[in-house]
PDB file of N, CA and C in Angstrom:
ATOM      1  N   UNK A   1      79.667  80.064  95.766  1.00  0.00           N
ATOM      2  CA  UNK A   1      80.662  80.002  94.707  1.00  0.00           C
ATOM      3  C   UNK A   1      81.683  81.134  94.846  1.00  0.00           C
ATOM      4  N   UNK A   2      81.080  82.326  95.379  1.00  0.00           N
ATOM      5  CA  UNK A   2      82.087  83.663  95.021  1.00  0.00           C
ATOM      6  C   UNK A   2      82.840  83.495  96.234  1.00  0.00           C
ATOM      7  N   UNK A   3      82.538  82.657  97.617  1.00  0.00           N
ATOM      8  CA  UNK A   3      83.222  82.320  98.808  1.00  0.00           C
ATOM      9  C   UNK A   3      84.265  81.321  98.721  1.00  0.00           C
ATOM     10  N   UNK A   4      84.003  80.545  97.773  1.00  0.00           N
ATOM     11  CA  UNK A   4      85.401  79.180  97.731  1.00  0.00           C
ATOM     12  C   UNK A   4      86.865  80.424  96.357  1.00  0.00           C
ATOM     13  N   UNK A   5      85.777  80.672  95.921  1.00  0.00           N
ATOM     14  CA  UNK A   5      86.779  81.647  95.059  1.00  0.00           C
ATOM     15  C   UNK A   5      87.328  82.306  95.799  1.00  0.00           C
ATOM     16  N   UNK A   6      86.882  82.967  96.895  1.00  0.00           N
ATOM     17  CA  UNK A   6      88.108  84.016  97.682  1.00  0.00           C
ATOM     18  C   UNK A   6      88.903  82.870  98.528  1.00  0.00           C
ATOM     19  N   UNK A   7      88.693  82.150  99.020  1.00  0.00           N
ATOM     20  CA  UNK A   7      89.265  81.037 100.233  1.00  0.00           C
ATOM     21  C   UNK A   7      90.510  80.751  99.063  1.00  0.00           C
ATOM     22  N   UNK A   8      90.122  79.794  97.943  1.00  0.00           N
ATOM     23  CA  UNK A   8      91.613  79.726  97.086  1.00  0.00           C
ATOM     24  C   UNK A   8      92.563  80.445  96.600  1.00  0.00           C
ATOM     25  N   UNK A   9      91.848  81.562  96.148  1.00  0.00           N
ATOM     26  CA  UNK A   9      92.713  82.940  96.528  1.00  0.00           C
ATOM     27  C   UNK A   9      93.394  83.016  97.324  1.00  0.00           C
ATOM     28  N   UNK A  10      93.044  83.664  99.196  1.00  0.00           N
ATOM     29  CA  UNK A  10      93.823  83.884  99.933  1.00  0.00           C
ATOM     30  C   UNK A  10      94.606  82.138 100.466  1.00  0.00           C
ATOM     31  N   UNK A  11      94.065  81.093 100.214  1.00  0.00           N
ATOM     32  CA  UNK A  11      94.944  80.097  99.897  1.00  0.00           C
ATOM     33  C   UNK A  11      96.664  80.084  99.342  1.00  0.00           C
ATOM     34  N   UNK A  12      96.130  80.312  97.698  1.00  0.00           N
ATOM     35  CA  UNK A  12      97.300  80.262  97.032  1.00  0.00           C
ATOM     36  C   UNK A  12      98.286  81.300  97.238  1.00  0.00           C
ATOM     37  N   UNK A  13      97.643  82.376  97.856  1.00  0.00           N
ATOM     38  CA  UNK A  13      98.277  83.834  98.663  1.00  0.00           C
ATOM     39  C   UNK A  13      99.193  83.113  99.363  1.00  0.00           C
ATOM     40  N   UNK A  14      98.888  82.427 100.528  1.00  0.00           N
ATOM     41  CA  UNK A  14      99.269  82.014 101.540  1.00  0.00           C
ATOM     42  C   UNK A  14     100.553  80.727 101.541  1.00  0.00           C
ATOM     43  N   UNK A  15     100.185  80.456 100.477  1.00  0.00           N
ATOM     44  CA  UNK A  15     101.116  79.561  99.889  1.00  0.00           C
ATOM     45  C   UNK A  15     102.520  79.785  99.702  1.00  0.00           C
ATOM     46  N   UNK A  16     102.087  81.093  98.515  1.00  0.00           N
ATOM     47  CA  UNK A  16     103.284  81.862  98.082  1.00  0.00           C
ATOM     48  C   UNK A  16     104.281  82.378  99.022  1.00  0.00           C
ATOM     49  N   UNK A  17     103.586  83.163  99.885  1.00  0.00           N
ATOM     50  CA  UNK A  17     103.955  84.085 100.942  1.00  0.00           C
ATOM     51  C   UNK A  17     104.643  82.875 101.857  1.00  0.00           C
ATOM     52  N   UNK A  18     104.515  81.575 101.996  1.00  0.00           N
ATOM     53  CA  UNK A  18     105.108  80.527 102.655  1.00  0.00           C
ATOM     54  C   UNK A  18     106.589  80.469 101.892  1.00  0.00           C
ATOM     55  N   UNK A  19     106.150  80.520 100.405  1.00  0.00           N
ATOM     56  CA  UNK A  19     107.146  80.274  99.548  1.00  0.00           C
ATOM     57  C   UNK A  19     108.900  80.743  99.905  1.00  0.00           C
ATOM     58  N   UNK A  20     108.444  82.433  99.752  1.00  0.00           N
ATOM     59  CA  UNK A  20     109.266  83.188  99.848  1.00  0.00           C
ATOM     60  C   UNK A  20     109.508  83.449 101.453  1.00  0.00           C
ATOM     61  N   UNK A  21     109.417  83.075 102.302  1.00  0.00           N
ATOM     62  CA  UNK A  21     109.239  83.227 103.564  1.00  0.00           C
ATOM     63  C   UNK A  21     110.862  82.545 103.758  1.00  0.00           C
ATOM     64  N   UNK A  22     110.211  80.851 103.437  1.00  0.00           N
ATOM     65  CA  UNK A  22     111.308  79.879 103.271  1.00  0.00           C
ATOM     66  C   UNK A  22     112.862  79.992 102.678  1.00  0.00           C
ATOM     67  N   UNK A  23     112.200  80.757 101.499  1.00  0.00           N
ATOM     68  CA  UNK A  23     113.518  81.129 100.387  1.00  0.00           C
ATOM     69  C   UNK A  23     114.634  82.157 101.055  1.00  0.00           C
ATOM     70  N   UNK A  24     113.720  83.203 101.738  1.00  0.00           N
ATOM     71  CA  UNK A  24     114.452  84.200 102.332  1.00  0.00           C
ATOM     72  C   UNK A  24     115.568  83.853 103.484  1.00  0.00           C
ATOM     73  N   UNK A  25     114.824  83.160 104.433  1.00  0.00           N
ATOM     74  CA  UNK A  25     115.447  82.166 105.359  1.00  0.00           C
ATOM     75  C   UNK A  25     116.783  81.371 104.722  1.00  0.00           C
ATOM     76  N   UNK A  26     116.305  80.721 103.658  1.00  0.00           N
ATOM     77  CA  UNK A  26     117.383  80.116 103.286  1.00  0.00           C
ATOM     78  C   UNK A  26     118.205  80.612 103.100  1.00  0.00           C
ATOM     79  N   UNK A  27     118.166  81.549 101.791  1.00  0.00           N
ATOM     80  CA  UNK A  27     119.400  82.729 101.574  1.00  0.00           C
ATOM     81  C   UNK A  27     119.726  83.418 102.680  1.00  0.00           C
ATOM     82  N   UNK A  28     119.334  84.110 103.647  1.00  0.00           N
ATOM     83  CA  UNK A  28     119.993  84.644 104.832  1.00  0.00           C
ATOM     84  C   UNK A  28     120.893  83.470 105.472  1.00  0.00           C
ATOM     85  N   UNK A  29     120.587  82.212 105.765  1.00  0.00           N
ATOM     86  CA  UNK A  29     121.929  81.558 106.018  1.00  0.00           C
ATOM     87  C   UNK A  29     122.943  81.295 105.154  1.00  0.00           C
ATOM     88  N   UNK A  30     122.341  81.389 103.904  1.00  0.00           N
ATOM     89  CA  UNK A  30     123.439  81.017 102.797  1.00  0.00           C
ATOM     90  C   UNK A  30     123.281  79.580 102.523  1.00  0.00           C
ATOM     91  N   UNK A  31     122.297  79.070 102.291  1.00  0.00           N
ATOM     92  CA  UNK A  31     122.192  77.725 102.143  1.00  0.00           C
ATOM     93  C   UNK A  31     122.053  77.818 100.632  1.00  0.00           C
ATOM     94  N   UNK A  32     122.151  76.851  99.581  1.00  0.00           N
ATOM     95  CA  UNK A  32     121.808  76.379  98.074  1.00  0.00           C
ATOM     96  C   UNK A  32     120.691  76.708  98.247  1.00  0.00           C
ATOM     97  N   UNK A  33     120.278  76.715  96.723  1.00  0.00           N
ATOM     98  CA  UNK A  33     118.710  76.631  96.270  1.00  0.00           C
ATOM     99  C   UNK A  33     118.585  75.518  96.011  1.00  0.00           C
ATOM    100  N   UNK A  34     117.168  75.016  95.526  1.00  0.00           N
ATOM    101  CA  UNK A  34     117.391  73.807  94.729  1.00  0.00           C
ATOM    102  C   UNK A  34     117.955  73.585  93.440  1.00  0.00           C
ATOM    103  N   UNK A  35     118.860  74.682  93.217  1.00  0.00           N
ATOM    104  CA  UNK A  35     120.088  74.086  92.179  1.00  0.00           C
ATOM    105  C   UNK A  35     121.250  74.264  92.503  1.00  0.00           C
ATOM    106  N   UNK A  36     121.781  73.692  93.161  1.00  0.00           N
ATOM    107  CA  UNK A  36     123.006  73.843  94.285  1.00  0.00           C
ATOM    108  C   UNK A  36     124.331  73.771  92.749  1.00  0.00           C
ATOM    109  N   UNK A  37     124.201  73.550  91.575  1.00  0.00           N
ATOM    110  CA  UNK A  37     125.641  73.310  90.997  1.00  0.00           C
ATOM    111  C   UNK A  37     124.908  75.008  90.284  1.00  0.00           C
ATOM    112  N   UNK A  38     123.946  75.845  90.410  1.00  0.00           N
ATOM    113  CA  UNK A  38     123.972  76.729  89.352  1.00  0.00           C
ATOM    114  C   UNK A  38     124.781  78.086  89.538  1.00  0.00           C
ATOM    115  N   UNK A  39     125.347  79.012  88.662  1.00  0.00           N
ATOM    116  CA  UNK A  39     126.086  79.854  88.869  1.00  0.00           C
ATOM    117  C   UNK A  39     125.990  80.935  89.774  1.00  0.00           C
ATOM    118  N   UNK A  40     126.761  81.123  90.941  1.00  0.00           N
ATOM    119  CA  UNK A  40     126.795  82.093  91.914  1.00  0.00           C
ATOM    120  C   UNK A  40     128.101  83.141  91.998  1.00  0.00           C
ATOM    121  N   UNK A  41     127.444  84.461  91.713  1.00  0.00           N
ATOM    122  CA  UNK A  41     128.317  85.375  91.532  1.00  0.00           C
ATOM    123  C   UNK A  41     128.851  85.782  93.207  1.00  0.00           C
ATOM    124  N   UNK A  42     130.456  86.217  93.271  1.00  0.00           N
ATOM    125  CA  UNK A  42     130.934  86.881  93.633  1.00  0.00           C
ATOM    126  C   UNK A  42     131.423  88.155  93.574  1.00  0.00           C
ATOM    127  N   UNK A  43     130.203  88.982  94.099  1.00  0.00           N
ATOM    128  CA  UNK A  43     130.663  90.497  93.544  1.00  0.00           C
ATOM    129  C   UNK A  43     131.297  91.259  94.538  1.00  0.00           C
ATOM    130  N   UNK A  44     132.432  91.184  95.156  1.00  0.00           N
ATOM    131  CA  UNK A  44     132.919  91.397  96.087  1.00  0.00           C
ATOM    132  C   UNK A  44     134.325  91.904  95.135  1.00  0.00           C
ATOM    133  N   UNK A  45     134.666  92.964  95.642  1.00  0.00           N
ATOM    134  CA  UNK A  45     135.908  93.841  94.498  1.00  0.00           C
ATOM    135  C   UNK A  45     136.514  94.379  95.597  1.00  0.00           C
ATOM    136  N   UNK A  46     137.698  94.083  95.521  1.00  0.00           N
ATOM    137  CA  UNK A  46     138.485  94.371  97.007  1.00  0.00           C
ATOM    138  C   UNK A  46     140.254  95.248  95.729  1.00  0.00           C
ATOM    139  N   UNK A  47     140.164  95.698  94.846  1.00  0.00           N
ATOM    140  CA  UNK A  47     141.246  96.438  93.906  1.00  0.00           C
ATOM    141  C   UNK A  47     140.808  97.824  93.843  1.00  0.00           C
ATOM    142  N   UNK A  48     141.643  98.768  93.271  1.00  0.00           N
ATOM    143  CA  UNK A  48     141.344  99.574  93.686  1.00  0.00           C
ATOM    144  C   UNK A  48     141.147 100.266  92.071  1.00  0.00           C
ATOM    145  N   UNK A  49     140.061 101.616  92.383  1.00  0.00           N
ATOM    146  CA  UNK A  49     139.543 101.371  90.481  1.00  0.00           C
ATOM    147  C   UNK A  49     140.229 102.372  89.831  1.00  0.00           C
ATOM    148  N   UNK A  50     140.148 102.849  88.687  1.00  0.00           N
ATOM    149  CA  UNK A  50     141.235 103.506  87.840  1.00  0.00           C
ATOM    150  C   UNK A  50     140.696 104.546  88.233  1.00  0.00           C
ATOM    151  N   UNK A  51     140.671 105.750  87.138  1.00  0.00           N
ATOM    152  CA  UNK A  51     140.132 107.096  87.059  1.00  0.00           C
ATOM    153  C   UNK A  51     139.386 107.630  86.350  1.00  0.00           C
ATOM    154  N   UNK A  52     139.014 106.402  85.838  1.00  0.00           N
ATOM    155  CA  UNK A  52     137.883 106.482  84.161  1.00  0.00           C
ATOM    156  C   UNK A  52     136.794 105.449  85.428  1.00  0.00           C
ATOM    157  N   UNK A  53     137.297 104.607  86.180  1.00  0.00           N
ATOM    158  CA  UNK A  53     136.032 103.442  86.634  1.00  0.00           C
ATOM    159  C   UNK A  53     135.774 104.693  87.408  1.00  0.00           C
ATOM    160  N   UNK A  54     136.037 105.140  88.498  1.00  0.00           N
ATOM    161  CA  UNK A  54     135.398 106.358  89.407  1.00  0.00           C
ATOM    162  C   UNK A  54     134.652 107.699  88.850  1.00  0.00           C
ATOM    163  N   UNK A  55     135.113 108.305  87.817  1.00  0.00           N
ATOM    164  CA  UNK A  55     134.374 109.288  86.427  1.00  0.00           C
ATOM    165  C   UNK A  55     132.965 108.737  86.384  1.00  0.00           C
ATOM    166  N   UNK A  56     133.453 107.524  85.785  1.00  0.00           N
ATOM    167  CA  UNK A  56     132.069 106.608  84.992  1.00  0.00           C
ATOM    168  C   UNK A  56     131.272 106.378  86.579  1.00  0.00           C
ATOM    169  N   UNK A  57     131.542 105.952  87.346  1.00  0.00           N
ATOM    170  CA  UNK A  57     130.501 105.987  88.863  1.00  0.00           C
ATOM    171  C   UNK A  57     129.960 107.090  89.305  1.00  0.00           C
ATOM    172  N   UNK A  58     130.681 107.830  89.479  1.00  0.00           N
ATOM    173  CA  UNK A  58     130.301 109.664  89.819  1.00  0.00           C
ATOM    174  C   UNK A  58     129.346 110.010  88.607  1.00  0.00           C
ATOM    175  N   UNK A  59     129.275 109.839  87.524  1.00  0.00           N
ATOM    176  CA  UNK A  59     128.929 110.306  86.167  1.00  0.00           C
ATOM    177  C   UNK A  59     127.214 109.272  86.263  1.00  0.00           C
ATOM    178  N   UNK A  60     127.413 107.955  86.713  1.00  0.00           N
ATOM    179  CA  UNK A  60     125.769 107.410  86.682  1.00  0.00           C
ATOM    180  C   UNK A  60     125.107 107.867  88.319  1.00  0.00           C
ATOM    181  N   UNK A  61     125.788 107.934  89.008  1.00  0.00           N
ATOM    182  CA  UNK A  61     125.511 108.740  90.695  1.00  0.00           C
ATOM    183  C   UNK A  61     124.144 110.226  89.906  1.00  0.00           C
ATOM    184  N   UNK A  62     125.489 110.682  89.364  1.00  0.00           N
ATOM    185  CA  UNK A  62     124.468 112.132  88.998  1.00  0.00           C
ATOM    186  C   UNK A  62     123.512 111.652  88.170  1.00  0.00           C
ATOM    187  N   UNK A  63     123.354 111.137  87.107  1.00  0.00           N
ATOM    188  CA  UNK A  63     122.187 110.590  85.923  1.00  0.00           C
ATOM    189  C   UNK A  63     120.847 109.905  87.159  1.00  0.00           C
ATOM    190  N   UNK A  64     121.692 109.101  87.756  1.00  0.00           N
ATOM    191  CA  UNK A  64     120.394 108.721  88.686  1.00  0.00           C
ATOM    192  C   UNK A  64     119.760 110.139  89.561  1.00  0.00           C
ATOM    193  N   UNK A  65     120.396 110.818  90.115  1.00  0.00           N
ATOM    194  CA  UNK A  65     120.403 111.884  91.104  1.00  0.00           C
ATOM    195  C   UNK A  65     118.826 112.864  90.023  1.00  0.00           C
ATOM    196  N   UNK A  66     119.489 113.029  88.526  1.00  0.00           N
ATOM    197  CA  UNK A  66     118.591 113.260  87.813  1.00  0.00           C
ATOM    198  C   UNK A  66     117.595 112.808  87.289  1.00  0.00           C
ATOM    199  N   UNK A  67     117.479 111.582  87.562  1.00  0.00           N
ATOM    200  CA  UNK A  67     116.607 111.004  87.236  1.00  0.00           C
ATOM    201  C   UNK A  67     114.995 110.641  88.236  1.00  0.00           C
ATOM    202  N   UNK A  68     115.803 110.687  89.255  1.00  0.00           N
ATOM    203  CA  UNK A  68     114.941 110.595  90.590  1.00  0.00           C
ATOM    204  C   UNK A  68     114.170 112.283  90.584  1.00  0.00           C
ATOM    205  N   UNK A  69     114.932 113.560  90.235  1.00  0.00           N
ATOM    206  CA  UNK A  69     114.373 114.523  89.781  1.00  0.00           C
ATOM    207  C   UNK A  69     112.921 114.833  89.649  1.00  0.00           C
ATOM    208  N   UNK A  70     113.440 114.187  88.174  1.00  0.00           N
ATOM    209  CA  UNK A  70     112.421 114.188  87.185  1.00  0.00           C
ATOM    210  C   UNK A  70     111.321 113.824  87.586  1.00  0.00           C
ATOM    211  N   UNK A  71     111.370 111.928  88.071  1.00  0.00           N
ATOM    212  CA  UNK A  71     110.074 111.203  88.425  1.00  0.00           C
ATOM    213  C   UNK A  71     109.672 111.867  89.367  1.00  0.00           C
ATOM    214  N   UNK A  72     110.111 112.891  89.919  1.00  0.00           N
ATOM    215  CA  UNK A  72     109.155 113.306  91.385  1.00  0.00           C
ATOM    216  C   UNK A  72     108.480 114.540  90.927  1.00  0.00           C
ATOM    217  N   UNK A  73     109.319 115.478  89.464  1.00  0.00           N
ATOM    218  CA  UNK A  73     108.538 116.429  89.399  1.00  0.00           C
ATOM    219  C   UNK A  73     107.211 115.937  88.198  1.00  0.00           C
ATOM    220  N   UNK A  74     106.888 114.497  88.134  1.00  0.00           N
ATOM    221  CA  UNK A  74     105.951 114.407  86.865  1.00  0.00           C
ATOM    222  C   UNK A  74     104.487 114.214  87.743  1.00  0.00           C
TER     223      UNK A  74
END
């Protein structure tokens, strides 16, 4: 009993890991998912940003910078 329990386990493991295997593949060519009409962002920003958008970037740069800090000194 405790042997078919691990077999479906590393089964459904194996499954998954097929899953995303596939998915990855797909997206690296750029193919649809199976919802080919659902919303796909273009985050591609080719303008150039003010002086408040670059502040505000530099300004979460450091918050993260501090933040990474922290978690390493806990």
């Amino acid at each position: 009993m405790n042997i078919r329990k691990k077999l479906v386990g590393i089964g459904v493991l194996l499954l998954v890991l097929l899953g995303f295997v596939v998915g990855s593949v797909a997206a690296y060519r750029g193919e649809s998912g199976p919802y080919p009409g659902a919303l796909q962002l273009n985050l591609t920003y080719t303008g150039e940003l003010s002086e408040e958008e670059k502040e505000a970037l530099l300004y979460i740069v450091e918050e993260e910078k501090l933040a990474r800090d922290v978690y390493l000194t806990l």
